[in-house]
PDB file of N, CA and C in Angstrom:
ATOM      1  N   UNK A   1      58.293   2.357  66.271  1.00  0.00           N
ATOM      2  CA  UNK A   1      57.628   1.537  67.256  1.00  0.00           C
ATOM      3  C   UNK A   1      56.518   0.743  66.559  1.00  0.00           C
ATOM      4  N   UNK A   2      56.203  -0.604  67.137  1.00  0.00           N
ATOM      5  CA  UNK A   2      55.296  -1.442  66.312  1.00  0.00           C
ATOM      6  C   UNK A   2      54.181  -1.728  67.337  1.00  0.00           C
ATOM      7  N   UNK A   3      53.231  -2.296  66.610  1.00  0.00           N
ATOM      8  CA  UNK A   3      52.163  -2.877  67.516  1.00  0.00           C
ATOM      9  C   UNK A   3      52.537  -3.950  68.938  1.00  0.00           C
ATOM     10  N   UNK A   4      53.563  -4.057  68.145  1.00  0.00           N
ATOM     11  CA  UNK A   4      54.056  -5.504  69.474  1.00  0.00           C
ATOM     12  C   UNK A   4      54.501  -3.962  71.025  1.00  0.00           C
ATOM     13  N   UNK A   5      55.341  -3.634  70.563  1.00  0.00           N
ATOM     14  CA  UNK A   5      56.203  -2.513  71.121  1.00  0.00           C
ATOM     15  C   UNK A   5      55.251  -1.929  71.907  1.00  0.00           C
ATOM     16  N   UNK A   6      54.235  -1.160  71.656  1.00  0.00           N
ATOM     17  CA  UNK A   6      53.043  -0.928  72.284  1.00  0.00           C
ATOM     18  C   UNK A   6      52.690  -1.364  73.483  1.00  0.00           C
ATOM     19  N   UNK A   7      52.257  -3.152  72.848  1.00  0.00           N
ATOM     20  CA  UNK A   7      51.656  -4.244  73.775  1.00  0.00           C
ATOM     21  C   UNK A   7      52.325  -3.969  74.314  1.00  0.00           C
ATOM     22  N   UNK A   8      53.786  -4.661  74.526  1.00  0.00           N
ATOM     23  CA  UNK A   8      55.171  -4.976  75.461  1.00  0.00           C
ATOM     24  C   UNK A   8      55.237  -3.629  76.937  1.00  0.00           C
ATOM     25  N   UNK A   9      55.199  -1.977  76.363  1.00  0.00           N
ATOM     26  CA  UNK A   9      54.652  -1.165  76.857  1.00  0.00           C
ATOM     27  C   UNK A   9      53.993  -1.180  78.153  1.00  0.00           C
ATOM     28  N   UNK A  10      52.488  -1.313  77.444  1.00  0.00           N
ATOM     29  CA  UNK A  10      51.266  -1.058  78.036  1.00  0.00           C
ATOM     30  C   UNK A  10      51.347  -2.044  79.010  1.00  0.00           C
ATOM     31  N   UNK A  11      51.899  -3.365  78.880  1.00  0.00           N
ATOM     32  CA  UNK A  11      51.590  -4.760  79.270  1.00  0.00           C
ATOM     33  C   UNK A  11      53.018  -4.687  80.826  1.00  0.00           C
ATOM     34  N   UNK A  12      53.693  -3.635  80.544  1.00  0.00           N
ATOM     35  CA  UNK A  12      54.671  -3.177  81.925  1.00  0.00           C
ATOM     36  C   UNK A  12      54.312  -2.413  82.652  1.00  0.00           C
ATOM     37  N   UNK A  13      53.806  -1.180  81.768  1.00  0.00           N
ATOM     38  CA  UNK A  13      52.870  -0.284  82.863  1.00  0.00           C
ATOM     39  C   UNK A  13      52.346  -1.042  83.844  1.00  0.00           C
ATOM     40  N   UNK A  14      51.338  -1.523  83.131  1.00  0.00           N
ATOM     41  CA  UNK A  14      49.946  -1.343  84.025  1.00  0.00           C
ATOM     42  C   UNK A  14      49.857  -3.053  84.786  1.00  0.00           C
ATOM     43  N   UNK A  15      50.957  -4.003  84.098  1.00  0.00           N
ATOM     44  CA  UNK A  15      51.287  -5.342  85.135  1.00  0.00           C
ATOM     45  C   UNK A  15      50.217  -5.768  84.217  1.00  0.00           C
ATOM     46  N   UNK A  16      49.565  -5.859  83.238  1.00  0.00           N
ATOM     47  CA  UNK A  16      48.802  -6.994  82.677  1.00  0.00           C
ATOM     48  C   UNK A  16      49.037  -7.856  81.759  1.00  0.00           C
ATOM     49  N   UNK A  17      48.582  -8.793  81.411  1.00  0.00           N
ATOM     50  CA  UNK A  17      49.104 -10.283  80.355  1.00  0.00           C
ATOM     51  C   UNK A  17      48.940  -9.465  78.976  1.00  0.00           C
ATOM     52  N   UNK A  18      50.205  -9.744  78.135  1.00  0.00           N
ATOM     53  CA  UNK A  18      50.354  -9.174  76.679  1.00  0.00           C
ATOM     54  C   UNK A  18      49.334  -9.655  76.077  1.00  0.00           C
ATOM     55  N   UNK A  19      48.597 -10.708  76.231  1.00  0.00           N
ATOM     56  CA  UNK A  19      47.490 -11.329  75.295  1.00  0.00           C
ATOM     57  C   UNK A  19      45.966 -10.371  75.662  1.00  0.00           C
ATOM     58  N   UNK A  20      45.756  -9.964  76.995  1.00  0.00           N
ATOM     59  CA  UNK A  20      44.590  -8.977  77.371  1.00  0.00           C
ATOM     60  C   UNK A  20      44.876  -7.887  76.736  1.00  0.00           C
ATOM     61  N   UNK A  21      46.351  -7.108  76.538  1.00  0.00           N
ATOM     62  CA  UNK A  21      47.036  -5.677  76.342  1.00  0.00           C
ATOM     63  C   UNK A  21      46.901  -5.710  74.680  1.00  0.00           C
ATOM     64  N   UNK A  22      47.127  -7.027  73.992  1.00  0.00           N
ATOM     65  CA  UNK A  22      46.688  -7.038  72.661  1.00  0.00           C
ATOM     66  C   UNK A  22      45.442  -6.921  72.078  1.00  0.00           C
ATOM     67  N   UNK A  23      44.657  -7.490  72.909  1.00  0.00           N
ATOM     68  CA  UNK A  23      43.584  -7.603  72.562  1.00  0.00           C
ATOM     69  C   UNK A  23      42.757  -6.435  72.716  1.00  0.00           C
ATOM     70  N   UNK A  24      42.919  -5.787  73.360  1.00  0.00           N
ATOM     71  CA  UNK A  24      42.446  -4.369  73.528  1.00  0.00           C
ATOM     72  C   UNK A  24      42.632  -3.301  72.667  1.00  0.00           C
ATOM     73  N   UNK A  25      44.247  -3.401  72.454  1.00  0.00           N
ATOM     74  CA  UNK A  25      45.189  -2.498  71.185  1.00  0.00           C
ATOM     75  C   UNK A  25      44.341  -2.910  69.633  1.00  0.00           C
ATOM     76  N   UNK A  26      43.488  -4.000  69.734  1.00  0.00           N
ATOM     77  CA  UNK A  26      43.303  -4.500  68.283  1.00  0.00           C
ATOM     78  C   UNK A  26      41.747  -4.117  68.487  1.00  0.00           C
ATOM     79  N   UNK A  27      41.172  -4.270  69.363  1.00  0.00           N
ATOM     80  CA  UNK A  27      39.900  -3.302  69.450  1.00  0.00           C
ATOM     81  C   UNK A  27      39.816  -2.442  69.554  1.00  0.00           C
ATOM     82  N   UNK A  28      40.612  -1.488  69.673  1.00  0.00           N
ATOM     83  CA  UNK A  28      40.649  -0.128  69.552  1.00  0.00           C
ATOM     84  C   UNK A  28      40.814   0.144  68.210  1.00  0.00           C
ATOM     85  N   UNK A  29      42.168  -0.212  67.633  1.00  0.00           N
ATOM     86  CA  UNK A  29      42.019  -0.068  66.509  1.00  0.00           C
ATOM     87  C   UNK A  29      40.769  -0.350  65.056  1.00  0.00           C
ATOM     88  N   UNK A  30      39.772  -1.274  65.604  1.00  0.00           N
ATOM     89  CA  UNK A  30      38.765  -1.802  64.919  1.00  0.00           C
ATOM     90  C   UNK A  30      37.854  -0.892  65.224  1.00  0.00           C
ATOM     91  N   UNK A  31      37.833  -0.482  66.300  1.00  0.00           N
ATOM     92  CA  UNK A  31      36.402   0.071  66.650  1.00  0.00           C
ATOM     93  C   UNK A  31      37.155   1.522  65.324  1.00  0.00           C
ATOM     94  N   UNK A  32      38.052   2.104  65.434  1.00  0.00           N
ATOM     95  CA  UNK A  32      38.744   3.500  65.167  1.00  0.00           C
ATOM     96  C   UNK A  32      38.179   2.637  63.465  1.00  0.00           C
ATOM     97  N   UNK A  33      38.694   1.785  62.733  1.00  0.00           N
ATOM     98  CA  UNK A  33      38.350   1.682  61.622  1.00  0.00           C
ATOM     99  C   UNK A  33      37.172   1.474  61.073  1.00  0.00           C
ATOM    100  N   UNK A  34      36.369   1.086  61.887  1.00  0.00           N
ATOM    101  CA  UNK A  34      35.119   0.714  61.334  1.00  0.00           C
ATOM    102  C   UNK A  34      33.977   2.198  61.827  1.00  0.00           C
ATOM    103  N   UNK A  35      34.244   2.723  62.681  1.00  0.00           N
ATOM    104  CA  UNK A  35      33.907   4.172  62.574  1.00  0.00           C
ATOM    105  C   UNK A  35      34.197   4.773  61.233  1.00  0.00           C
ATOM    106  N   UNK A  36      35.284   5.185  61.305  1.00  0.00           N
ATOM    107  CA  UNK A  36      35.469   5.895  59.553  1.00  0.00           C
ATOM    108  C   UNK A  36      34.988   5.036  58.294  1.00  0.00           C
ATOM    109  N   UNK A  37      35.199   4.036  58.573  1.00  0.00           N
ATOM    110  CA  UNK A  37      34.366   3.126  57.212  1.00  0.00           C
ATOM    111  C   UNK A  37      32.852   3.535  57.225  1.00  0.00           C
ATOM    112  N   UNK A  38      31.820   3.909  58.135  1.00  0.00           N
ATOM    113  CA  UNK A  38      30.372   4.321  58.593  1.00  0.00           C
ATOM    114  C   UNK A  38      30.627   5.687  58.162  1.00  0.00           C
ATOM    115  N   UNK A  39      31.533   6.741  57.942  1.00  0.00           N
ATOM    116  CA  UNK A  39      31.665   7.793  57.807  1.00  0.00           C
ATOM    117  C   UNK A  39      31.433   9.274  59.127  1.00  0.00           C
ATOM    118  N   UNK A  40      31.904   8.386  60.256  1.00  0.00           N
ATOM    119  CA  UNK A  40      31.972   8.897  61.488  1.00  0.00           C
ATOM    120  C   UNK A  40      33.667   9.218  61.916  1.00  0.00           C
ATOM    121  N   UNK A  41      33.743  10.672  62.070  1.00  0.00           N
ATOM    122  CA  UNK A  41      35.420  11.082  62.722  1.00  0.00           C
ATOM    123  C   UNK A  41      35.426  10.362  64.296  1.00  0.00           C
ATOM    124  N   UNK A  42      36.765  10.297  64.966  1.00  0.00           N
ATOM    125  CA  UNK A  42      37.022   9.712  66.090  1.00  0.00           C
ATOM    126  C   UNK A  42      37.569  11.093  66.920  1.00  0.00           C
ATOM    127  N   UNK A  43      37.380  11.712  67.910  1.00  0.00           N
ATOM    128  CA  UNK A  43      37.955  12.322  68.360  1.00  0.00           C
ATOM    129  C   UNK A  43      38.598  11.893  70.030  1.00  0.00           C
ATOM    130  N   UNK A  44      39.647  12.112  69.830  1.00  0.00           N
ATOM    131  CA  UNK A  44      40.602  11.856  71.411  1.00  0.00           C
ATOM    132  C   UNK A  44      41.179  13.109  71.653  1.00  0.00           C
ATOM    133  N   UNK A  45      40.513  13.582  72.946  1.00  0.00           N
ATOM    134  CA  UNK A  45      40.875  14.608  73.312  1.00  0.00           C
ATOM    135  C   UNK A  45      42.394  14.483  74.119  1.00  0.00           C
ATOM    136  N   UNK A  46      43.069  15.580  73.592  1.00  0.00           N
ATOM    137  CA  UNK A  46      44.553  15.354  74.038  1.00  0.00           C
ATOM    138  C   UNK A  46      45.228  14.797  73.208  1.00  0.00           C
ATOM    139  N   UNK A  47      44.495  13.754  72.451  1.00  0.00           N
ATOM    140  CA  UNK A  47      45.864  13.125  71.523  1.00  0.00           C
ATOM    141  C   UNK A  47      45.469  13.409  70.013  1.00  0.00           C
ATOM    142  N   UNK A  48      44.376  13.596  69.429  1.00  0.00           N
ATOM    143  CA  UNK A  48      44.033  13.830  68.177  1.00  0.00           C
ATOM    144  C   UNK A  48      42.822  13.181  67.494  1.00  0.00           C
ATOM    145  N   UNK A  49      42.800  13.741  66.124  1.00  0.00           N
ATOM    146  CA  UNK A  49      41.433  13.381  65.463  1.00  0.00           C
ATOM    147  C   UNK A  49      41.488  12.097  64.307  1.00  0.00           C
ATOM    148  N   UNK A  50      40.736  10.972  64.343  1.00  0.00           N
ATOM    149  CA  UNK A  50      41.119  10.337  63.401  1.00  0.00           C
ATOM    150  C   UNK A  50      39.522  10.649  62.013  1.00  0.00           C
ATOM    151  N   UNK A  51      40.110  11.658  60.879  1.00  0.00           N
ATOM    152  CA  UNK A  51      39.453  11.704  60.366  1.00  0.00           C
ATOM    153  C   UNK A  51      39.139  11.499  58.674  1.00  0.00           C
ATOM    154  N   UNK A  52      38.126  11.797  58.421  1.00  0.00           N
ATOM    155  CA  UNK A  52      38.351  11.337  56.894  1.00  0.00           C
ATOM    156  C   UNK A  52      38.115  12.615  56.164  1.00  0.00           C
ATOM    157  N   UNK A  53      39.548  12.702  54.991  1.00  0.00           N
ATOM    158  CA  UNK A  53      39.058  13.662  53.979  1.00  0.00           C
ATOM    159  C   UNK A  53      38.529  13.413  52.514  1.00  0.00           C
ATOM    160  N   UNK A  54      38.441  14.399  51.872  1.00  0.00           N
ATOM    161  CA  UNK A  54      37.432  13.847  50.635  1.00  0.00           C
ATOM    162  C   UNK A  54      38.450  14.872  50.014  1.00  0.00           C
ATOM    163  N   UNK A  55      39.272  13.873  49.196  1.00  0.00           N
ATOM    164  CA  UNK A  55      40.144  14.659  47.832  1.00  0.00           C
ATOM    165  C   UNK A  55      39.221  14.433  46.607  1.00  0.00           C
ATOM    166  N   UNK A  56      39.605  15.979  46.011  1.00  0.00           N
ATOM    167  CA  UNK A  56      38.634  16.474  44.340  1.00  0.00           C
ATOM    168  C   UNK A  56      39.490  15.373  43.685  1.00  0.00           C
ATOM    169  N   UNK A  57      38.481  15.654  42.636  1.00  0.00           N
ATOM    170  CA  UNK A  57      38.788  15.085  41.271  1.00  0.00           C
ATOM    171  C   UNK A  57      39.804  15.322  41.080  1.00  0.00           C
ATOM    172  N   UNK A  58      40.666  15.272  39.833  1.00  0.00           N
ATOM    173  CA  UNK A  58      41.819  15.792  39.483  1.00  0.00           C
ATOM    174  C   UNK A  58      42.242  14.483  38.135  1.00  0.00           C
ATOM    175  N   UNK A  59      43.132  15.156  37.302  1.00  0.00           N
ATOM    176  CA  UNK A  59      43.635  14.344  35.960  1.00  0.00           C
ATOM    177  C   UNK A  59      44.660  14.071  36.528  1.00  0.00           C
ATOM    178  N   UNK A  60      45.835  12.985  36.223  1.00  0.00           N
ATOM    179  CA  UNK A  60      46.769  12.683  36.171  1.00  0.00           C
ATOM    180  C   UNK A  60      47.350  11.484  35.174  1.00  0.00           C
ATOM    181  N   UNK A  61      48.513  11.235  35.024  1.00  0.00           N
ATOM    182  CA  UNK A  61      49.268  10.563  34.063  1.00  0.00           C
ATOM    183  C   UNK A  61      49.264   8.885  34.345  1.00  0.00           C
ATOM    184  N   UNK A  62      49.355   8.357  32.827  1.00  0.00           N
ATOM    185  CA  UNK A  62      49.997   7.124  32.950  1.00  0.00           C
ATOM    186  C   UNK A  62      51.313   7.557  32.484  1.00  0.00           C
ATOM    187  N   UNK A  63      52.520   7.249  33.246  1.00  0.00           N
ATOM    188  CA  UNK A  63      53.624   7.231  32.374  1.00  0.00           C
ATOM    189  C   UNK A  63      53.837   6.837  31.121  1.00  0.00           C
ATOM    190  N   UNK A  64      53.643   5.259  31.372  1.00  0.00           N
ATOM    191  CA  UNK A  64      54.053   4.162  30.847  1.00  0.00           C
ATOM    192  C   UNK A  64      53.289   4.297  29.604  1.00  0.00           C
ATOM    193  N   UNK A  65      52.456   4.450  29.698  1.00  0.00           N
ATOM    194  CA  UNK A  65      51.525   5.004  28.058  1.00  0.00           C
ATOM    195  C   UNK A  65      51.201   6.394  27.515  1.00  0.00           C
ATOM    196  N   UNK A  66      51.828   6.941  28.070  1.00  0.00           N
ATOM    197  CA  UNK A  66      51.623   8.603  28.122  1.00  0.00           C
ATOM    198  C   UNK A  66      50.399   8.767  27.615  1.00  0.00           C
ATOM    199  N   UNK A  67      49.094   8.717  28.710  1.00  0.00           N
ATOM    200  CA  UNK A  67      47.988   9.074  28.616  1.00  0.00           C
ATOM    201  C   UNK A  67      47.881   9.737  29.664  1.00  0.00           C
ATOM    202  N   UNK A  68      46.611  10.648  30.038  1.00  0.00           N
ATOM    203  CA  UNK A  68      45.652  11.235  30.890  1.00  0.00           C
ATOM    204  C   UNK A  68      44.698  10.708  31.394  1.00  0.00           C
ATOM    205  N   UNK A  69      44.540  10.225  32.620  1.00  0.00           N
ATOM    206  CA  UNK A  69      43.719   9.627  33.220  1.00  0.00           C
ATOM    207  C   UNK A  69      43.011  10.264  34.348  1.00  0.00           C
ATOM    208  N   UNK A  70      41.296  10.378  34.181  1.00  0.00           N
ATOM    209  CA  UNK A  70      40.758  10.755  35.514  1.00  0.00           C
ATOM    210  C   UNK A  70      40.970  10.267  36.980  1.00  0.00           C
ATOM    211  N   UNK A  71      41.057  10.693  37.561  1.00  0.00           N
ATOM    212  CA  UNK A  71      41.422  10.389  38.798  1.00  0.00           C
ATOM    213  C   UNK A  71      39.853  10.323  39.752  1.00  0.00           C
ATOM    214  N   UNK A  72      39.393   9.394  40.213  1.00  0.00           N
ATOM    215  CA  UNK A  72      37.297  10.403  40.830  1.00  0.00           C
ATOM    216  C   UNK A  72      38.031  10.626  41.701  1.00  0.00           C
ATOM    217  N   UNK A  73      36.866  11.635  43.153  1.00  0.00           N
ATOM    218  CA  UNK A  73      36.855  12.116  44.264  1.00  0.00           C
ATOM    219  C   UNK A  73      36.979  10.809  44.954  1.00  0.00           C
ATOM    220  N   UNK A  74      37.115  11.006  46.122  1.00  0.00           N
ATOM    221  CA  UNK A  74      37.658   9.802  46.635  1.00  0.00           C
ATOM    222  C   UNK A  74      37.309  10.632  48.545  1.00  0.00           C
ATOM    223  N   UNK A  75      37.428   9.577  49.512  1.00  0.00           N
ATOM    224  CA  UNK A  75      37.507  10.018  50.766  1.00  0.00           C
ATOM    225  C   UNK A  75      39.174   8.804  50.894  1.00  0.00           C
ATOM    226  N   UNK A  76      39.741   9.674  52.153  1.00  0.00           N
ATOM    227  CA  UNK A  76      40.770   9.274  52.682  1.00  0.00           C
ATOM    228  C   UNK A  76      40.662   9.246  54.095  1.00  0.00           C
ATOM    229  N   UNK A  77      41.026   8.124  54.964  1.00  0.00           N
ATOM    230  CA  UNK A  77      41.439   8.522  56.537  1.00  0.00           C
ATOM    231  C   UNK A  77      42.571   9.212  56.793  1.00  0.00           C
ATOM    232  N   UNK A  78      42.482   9.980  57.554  1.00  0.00           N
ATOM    233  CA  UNK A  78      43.741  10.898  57.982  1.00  0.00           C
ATOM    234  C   UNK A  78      43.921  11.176  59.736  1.00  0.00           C
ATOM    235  N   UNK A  79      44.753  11.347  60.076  1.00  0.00           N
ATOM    236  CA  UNK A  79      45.028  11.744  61.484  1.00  0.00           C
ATOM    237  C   UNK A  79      45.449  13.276  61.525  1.00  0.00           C
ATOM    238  N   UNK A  80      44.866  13.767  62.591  1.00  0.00           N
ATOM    239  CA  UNK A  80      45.097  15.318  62.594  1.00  0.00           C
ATOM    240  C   UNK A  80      45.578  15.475  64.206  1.00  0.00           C
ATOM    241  N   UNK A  81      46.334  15.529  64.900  1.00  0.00           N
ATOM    242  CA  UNK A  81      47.213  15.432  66.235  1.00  0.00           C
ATOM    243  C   UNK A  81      46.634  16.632  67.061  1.00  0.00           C
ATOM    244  N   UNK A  82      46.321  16.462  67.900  1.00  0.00           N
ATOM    245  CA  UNK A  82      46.060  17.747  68.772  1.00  0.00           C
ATOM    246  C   UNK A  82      46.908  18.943  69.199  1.00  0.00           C
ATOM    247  N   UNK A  83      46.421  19.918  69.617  1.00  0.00           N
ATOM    248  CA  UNK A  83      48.140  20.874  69.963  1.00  0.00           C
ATOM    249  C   UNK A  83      48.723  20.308  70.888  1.00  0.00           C
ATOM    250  N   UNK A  84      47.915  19.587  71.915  1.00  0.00           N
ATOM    251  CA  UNK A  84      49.401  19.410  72.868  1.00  0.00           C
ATOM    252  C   UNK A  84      50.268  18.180  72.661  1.00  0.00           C
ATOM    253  N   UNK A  85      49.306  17.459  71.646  1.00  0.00           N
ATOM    254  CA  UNK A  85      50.304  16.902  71.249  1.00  0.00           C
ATOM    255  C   UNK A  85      51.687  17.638  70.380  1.00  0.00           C
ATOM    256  N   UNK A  86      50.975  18.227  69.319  1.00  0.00           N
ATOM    257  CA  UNK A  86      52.013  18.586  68.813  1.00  0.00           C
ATOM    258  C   UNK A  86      52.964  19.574  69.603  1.00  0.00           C
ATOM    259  N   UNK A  87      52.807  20.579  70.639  1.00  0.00           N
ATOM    260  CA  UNK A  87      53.838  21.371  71.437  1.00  0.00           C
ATOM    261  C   UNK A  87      55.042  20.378  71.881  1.00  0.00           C
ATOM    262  N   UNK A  88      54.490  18.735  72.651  1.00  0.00           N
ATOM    263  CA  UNK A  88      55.041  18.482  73.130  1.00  0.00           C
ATOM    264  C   UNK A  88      55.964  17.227  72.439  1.00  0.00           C
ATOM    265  N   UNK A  89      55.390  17.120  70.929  1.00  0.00           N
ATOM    266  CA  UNK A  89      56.880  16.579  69.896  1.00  0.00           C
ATOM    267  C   UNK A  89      57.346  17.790  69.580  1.00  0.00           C
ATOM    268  N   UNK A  90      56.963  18.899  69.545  1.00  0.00           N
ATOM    269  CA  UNK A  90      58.222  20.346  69.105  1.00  0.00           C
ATOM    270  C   UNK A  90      59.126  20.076  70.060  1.00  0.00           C
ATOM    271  N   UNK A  91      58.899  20.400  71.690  1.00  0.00           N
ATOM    272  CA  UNK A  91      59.551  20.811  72.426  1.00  0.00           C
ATOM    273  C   UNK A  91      59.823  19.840  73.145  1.00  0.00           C
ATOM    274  N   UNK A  92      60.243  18.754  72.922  1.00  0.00           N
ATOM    275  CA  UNK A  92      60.738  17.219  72.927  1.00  0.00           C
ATOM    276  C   UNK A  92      61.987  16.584  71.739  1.00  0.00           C
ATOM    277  N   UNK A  93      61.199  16.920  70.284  1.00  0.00           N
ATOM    278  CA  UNK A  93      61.976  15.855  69.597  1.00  0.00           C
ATOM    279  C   UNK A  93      63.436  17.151  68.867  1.00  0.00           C
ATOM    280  N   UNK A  94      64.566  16.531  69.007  1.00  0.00           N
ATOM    281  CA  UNK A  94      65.297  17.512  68.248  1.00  0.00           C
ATOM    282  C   UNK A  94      65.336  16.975  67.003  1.00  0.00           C
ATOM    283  N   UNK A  95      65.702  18.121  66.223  1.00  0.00           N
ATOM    284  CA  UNK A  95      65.806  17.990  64.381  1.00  0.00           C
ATOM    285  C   UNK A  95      66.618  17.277  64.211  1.00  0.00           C
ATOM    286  N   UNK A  96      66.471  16.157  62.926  1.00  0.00           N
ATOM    287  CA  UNK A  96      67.333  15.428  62.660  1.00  0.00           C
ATOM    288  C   UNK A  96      68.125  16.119  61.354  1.00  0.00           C
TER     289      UNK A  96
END
């Protein structure tokens, strides 16, 4: 499913113009990114956490030159799903 898919969605539900239903979908998403860029988690209760982790250091390879290269610590955004979300993709989606 894509951002359009969403709009198209939301914009049947609820009977409103895809251009209001976008515009909303893209502020949400901004507000959600520019929180974690400030170093603030998002929490939605019921649907999940949008948060940031902080991966260690660690060495790893250049292939291509077979060297060892530091890797620094680093933060990452991550999503962490709530349980009911997740119960209700268990006991919803079958295995592919």
């Amino acid at each position: 499913m894509t951002k359009a898919d969403i709009v198209s969605k939301i914009s049947e539900k609820l009977g409103m113009e895809k251009g209001d239903v976008q515009a909303t979908v893209e502020s949400f998403m901004e507000e959600v990114k520019s929180s974690l860029e400030n170093g603030d988690n998002v929490y939605l209760r019921g649907f999940g956490s949008f948060i940031i982790k902080t991966r260690a250091e660690k060495t790893g390879r250049n292939i291509s030159k077979n060297t060892t290269i530091k890797i620094p610590a680093h933060n990452i955004p991550a999503f962490k799903p709530a349980k009911v979300f997740v119960e209700g993709v268990k006991s919803n989606v079958q295995v592919k």
